[in-house]
N, C-alpha and C. Protein backbone atom coordinates (compact mmCIF):
# COMPACT_ATOMS: atom_id res chain seq x y z
N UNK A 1 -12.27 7.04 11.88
CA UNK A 1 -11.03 6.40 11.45
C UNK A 1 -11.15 4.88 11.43
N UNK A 2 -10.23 4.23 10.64
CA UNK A 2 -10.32 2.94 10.55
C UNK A 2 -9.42 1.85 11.30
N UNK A 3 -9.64 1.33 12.12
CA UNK A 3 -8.82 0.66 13.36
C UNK A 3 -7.87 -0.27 12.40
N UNK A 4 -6.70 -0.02 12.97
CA UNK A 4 -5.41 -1.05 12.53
C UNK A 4 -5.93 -2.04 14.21
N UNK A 5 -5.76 -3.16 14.41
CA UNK A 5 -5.08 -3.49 15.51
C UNK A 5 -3.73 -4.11 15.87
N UNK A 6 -3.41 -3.71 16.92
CA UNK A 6 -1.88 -3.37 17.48
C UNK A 6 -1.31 -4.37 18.33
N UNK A 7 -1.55 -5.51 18.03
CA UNK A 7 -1.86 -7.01 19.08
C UNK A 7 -0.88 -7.05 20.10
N UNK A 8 0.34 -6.68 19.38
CA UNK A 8 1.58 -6.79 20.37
C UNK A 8 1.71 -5.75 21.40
N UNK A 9 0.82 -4.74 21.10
CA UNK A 9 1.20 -3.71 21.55
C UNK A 9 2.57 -2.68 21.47
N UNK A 10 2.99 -3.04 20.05
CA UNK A 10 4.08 -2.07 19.97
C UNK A 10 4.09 -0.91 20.17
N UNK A 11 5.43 0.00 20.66
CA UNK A 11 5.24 1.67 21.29
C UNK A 11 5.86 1.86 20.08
N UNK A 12 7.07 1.74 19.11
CA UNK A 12 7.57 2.17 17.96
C UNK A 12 7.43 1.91 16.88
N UNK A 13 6.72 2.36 16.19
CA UNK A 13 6.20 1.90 14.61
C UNK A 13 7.18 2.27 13.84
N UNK A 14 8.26 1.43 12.94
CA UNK A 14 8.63 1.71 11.83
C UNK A 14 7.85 1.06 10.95
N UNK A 15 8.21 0.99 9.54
CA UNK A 15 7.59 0.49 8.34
C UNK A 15 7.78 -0.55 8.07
N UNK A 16 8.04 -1.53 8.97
CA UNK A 16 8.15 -2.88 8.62
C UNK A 16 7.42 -3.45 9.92
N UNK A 17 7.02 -2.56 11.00
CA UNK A 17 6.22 -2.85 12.33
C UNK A 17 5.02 -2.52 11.69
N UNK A 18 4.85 -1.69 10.87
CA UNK A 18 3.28 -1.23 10.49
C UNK A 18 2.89 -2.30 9.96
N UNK A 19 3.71 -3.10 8.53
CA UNK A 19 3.60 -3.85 7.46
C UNK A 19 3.12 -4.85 8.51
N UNK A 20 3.78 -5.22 9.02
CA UNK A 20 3.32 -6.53 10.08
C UNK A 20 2.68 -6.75 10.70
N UNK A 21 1.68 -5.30 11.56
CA UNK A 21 0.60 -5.25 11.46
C UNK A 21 -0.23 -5.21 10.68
N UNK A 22 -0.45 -4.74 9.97
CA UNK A 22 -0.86 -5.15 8.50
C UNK A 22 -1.06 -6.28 8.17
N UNK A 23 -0.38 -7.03 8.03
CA UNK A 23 -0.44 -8.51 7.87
C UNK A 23 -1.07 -9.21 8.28
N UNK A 24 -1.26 -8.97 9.89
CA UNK A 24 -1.62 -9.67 10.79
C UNK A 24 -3.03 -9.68 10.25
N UNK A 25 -3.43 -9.06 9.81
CA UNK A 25 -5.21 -8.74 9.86
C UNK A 25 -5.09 -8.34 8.52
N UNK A 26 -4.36 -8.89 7.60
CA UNK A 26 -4.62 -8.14 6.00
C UNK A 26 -6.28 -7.89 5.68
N UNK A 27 -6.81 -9.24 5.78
CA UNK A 27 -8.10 -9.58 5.39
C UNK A 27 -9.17 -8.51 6.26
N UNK A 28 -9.28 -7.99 6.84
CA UNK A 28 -9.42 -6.56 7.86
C UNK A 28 -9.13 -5.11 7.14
N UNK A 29 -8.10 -5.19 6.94
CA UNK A 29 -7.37 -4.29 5.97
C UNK A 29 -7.67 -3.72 4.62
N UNK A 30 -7.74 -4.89 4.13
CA UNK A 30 -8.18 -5.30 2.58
C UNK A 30 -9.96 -4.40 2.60
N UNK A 31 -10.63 -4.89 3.64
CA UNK A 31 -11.83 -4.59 3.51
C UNK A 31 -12.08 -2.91 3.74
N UNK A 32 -11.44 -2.56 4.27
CA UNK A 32 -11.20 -0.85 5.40
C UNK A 32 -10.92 -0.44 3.68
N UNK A 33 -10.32 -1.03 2.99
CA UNK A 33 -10.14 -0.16 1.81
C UNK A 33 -11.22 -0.29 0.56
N UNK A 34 -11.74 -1.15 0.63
CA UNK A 34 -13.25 -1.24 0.30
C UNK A 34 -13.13 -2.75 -0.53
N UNK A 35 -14.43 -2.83 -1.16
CA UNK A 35 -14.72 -4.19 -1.85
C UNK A 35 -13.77 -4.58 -2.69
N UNK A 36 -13.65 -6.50 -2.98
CA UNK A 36 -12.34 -6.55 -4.16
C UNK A 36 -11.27 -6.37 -4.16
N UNK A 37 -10.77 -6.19 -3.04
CA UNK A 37 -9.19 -6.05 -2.99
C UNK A 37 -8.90 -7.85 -2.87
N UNK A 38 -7.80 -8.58 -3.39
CA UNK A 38 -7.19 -9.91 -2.68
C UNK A 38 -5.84 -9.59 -2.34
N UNK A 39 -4.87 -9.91 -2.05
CA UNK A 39 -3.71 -9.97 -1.58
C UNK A 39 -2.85 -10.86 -2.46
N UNK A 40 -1.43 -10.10 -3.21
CA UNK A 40 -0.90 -10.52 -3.78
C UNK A 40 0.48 -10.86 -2.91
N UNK A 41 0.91 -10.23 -2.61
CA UNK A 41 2.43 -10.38 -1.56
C UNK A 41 2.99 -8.81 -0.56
N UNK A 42 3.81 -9.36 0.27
CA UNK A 42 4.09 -8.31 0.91
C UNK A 42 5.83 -8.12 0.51
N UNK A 43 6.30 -6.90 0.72
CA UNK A 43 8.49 -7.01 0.11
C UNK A 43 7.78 -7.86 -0.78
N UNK A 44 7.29 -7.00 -2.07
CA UNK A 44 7.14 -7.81 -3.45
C UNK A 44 8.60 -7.52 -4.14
N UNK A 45 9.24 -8.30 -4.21
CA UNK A 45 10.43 -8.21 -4.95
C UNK A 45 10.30 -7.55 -6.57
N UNK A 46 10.93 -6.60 -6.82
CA UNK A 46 10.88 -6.52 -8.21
C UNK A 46 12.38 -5.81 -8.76
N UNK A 47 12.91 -6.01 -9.98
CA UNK A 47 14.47 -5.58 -10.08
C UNK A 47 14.08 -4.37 -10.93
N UNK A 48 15.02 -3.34 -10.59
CA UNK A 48 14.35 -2.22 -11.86
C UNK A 48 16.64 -1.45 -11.68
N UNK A 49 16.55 -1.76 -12.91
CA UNK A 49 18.20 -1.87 -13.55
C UNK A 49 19.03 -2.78 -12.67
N UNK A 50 19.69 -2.71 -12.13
CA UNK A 50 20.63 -3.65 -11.72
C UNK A 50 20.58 -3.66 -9.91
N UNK A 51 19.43 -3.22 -9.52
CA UNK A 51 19.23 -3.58 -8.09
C UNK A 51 18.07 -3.96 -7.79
N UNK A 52 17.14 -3.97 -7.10
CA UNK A 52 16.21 -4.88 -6.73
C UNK A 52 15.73 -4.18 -5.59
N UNK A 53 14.51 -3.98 -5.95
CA UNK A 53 13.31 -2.66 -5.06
C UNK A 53 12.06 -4.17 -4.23
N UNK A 54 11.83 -3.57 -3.44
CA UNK A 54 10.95 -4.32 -2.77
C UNK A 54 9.55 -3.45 -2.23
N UNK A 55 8.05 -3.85 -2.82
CA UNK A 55 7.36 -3.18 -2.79
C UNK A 55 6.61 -3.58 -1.45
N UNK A 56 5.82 -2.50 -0.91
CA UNK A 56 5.54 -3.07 0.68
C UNK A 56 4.31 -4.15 1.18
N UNK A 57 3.15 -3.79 0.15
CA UNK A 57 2.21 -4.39 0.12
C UNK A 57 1.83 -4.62 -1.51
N UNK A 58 1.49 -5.83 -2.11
CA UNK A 58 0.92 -5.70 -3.48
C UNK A 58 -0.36 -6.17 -3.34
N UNK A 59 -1.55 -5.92 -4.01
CA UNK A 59 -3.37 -6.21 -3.80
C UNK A 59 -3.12 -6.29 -5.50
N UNK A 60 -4.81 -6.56 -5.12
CA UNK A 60 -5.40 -7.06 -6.72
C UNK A 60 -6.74 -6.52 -6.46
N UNK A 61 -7.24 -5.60 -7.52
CA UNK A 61 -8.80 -5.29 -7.14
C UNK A 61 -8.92 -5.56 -7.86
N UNK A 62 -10.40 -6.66 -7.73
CA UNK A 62 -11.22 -7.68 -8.92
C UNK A 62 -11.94 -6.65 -9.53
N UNK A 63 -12.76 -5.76 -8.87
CA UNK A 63 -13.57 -4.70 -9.86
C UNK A 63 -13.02 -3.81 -10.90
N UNK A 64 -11.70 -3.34 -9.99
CA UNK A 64 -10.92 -2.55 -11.12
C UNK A 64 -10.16 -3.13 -12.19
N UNK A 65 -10.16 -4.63 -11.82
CA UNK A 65 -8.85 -5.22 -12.80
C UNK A 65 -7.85 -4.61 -12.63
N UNK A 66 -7.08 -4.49 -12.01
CA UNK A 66 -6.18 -3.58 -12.02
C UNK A 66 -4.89 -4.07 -10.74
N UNK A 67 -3.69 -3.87 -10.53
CA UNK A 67 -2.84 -3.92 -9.24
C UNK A 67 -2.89 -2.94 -8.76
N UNK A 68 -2.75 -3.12 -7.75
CA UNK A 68 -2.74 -1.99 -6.23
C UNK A 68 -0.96 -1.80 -5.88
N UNK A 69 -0.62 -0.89 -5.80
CA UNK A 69 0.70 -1.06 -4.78
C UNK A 69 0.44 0.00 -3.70
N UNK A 70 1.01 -1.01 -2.79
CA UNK A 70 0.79 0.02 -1.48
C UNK A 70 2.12 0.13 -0.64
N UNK A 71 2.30 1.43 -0.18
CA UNK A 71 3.77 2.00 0.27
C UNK A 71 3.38 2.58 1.89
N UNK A 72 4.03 1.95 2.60
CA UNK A 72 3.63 2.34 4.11
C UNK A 72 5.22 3.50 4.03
N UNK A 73 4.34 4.58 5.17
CA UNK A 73 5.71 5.59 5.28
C UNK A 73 5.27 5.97 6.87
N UNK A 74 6.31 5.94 7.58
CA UNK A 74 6.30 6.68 8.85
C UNK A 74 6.24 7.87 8.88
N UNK A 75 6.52 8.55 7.99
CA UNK A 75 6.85 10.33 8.16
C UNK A 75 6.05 11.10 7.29
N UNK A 76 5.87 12.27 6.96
CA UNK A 76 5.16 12.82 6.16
C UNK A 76 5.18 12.60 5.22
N UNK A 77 4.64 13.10 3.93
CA UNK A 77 4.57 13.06 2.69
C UNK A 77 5.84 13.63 2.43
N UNK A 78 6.42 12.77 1.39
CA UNK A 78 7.96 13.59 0.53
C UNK A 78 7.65 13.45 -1.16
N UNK A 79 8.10 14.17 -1.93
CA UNK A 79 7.81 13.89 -3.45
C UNK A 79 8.70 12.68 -3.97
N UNK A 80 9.55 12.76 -3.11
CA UNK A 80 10.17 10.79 -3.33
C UNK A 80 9.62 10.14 -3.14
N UNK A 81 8.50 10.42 -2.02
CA UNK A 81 7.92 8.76 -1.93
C UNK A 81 7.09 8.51 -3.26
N UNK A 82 6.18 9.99 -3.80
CA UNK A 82 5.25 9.80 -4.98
C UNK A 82 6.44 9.36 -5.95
N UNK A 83 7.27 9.78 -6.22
CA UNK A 83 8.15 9.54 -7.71
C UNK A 83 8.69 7.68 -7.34
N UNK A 84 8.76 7.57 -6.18
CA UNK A 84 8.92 5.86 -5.83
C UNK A 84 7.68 4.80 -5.93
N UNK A 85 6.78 5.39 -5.81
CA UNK A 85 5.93 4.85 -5.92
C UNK A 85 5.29 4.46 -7.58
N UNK A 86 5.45 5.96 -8.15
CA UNK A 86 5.10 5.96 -9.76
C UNK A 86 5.71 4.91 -10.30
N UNK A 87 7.41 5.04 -9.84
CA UNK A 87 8.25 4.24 -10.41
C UNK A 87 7.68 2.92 -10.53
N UNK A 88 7.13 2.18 -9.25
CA UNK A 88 7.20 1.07 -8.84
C UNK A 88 5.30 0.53 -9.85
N UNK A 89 5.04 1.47 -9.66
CA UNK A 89 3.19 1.05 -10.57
C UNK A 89 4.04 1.23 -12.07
N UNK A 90 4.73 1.79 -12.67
CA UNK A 90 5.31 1.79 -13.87
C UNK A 90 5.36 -0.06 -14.17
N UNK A 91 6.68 0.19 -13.15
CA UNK A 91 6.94 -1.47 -13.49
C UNK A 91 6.44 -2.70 -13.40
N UNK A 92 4.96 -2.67 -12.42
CA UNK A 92 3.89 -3.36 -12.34
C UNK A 92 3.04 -3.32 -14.00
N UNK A 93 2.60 -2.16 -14.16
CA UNK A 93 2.53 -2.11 -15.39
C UNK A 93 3.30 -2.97 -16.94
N UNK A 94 4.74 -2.42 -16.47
CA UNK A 94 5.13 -2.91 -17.72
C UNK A 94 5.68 -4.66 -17.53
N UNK A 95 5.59 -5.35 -16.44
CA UNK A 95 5.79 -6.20 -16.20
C UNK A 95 5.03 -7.12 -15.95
N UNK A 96 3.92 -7.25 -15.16
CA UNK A 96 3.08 -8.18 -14.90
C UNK A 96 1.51 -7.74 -15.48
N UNK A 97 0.96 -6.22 -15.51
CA UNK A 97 -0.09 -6.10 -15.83
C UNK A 97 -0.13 -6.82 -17.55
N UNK A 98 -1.71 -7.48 -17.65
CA UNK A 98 -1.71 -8.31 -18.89
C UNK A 98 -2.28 -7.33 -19.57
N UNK A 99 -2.28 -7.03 -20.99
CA UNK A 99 -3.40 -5.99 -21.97
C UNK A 99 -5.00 -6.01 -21.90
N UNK A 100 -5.44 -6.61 -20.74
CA UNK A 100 -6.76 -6.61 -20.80
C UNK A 100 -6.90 -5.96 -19.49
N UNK A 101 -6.07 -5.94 -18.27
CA UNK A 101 -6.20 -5.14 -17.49
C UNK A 101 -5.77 -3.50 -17.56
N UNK A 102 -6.39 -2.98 -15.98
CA UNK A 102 -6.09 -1.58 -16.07
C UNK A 102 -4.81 -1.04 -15.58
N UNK A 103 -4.65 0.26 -15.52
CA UNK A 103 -3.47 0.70 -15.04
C UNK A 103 -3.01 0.28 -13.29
N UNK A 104 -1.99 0.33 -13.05
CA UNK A 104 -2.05 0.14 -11.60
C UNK A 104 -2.09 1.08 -10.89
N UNK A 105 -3.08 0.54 -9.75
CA UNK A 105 -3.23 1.96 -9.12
C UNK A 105 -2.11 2.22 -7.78
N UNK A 106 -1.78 3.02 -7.01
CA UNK A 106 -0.47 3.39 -6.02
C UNK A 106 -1.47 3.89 -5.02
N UNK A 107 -1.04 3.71 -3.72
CA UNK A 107 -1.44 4.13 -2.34
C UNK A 107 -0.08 3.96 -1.66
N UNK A 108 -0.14 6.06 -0.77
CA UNK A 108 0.88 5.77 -0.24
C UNK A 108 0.33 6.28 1.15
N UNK A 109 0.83 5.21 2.33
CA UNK A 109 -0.10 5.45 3.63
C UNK A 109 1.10 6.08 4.53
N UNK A 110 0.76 6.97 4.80
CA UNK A 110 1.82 8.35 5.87
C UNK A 110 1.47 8.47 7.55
N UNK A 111 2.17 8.85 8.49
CA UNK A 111 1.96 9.04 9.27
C UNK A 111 2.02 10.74 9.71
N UNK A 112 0.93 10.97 10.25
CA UNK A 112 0.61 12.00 10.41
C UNK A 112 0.02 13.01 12.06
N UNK A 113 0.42 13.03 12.84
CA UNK A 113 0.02 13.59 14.32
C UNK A 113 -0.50 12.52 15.11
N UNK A 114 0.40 11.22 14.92
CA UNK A 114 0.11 9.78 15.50
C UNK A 114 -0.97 9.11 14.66
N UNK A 115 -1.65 9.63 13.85
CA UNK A 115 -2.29 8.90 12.78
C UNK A 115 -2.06 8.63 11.81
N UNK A 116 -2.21 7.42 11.02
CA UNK A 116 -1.71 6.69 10.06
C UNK A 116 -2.87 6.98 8.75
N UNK A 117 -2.29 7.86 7.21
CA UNK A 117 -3.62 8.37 7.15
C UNK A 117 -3.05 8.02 5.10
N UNK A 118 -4.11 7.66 4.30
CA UNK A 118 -4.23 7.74 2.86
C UNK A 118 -3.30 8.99 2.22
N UNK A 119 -2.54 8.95 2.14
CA UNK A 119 -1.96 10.64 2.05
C UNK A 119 -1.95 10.81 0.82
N UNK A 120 -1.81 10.01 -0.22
CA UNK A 120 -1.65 9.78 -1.57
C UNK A 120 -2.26 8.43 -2.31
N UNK A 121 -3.41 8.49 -3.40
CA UNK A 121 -3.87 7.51 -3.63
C UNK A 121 -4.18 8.08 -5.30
N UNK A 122 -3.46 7.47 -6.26
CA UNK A 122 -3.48 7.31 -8.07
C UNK A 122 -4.95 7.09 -8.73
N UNK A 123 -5.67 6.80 -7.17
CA UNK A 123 -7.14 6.61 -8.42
C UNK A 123 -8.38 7.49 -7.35
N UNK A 124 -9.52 7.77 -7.86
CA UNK A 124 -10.26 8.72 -7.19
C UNK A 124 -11.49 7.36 -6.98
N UNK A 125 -11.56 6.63 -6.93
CA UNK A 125 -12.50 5.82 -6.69
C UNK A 125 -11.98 5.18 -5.45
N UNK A 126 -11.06 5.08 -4.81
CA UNK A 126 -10.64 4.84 -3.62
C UNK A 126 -10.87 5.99 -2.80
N UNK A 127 -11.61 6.07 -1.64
CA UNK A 127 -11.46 7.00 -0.83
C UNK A 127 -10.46 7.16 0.36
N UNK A 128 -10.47 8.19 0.27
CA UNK A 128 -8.87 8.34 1.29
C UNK A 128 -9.78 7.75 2.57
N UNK A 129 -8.87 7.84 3.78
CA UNK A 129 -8.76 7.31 4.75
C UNK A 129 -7.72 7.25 6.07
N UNK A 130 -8.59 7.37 6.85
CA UNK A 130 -7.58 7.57 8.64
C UNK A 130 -7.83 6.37 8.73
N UNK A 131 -6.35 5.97 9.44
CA UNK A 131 -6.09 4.82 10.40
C UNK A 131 -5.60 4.94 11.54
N UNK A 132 -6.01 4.22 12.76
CA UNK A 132 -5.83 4.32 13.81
C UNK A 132 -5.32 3.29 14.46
N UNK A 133 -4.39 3.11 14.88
CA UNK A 133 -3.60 1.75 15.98
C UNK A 133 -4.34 1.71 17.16
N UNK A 134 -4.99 0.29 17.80
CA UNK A 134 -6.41 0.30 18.72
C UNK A 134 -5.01 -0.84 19.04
């Protein structure tokens, strides 16, 4: 598995405690998911009809050309989170991706029997992946 570290030592992870770990060590992070990722923003703001969605993590992979969105979830897999997520690479797509890049790709990271694990990932050249809070 691939070590998150947990600096504060938090006992309750919600999805904005994960994100922030996360943060803390993006550049750590970035790499656990392999070569070429950079970091675009974290609550990437984006409006989709008349409210305003906030995406959890946004990347950039230089090899793929392509955006990353990444969706932290505390709980299992739900088909909302995939249809939220589609939604949200849609609008990456139709909004910021330029015609020379690729599609965007979606990662959605779940929690699973205290492990934090790849549960859903839009492209097969990413390999899934366990994470572990050290």
């Amino acid at each position: 598995p691939i070590n998150i570290k947990n600096k504060n030592n938090y006992e309750v992870i919600s999805e904005k405690i994960l994100q922030k770990i996360i943060l803390e060590d993006i550049e750590s992070f970035m790499k656990e998911l392999g070569d070429s990722f950079s970091f675009i923003g974290s609550e990437y703001k984006i409006r989709i009809g008349n409210s305003y969605n906030y995406i959890d993590l946004l990347l950039y992979n230089i090899e793929f050309n392509c955006y990353v969105v990444i969706e932290l979830k505390v709980t299992e897999l739900k088909k909302e989170h995939i249809g939220q997520i589609e939604v949200y690479m849609n609008y990456i797509d139709n909004n910021l991706k330029s015609i020379n890049q690729n599609k965007t790709i979606g990662i959605i990271i779940i929690k699973r029997n205290n492990k934090f694990i790849m549960e859903y990932c839009s492209d097969k050249r990413i390999l899934s992946k366990e994470y572990q809070l050290i």
